[in-house]
Protein backbone atom coordinates (compact mmCIF):
# COMPACT_ATOMS: atom_id res chain seq x y z
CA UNK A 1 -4.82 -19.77 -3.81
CA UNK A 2 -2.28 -19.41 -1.07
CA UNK A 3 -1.28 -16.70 1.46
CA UNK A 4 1.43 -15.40 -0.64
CA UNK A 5 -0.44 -15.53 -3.64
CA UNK A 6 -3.19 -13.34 -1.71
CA UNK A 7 -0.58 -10.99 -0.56
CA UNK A 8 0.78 -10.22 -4.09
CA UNK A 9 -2.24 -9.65 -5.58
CA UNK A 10 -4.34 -7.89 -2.66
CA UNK A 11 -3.83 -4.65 -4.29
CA UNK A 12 -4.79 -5.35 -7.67
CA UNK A 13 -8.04 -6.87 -5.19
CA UNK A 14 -8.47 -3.33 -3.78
CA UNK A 15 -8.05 -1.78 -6.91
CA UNK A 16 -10.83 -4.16 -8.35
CA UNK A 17 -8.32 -5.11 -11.37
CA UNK A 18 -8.93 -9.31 -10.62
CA UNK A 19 -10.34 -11.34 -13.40
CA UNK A 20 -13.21 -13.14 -12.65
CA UNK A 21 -11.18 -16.49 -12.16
CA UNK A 22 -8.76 -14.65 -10.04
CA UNK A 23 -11.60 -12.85 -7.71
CA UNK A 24 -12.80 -16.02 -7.21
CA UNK A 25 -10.10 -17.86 -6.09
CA UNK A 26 -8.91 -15.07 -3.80
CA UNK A 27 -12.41 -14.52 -2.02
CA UNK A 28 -12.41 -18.17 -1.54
CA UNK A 29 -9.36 -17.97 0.27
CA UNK A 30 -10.22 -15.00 2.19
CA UNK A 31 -13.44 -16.88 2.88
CA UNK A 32 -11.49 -19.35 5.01
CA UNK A 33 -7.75 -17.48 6.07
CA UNK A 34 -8.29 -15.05 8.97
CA UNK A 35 -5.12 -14.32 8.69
CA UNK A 36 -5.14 -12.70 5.11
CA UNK A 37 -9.00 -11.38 5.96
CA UNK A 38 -7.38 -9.31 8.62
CA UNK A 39 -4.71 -7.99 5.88
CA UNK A 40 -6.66 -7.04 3.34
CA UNK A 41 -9.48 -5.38 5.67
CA UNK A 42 -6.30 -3.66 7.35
CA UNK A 43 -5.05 -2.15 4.31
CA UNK A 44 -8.64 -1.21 3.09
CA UNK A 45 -9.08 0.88 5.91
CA UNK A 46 -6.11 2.63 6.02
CA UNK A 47 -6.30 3.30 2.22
CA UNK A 48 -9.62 4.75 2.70
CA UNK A 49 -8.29 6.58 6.05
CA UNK A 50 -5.75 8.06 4.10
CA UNK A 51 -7.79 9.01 1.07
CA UNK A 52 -10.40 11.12 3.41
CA UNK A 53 -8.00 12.66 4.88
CA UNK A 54 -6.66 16.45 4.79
CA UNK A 55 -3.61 17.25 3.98
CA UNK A 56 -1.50 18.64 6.79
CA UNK A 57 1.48 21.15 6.13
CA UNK A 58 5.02 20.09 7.34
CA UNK A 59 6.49 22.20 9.89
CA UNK A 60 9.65 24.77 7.87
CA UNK A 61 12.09 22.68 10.17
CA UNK A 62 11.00 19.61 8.69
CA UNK A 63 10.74 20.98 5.36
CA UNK A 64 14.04 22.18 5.37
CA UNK A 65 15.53 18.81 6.86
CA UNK A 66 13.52 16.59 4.39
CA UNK A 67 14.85 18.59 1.12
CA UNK A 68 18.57 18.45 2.27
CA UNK A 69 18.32 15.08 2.68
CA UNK A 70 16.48 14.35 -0.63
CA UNK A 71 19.23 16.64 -2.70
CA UNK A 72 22.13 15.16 -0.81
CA UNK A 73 20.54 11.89 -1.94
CA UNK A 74 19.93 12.58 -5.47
CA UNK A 75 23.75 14.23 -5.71
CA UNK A 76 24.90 10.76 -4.50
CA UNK A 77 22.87 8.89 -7.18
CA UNK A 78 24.05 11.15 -10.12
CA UNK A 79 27.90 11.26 -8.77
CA UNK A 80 28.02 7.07 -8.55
């Protein structure tokens, strides 16, 4: 398995949704590639940094900025 093969299919990795044949080849790889090691421990971490964490309620301001962006957006997209 190479690099890019690694980085397509680290999430289904995280998400434990390999086949055997596939786990295989990509723990073998990570076994020897620092470089995608560092990736997928990366993206572990923040996954499970993200997953403990509590929510935290957006300021009105930003709110209120985020939501006129998001309709002006979607008006866009339905007037095209």
């Amino acid at each position: 398995m190479k690099c890019r093969e690694v980085i397509r299919e680290f999430s289904n990795y995280l998400d434990g949704d390999l086949g055997k044949e596939a786990l295989a080849d990509l723990e073998r790889h990570l076994g020897h590639c620092e470089d995608c090691r560092v990736v997928v421990d990366t993206v572990r971490k923040t996954v499970d940094i993200y997953c403990k964490a509590e929510p935290v309620p957006l300021p009105e301001d930003v709110r209120a900025r985020l939501h006129d962006a998001l309709v002006k957006r979607c008006t866009r997209k339905t007037a095209s």
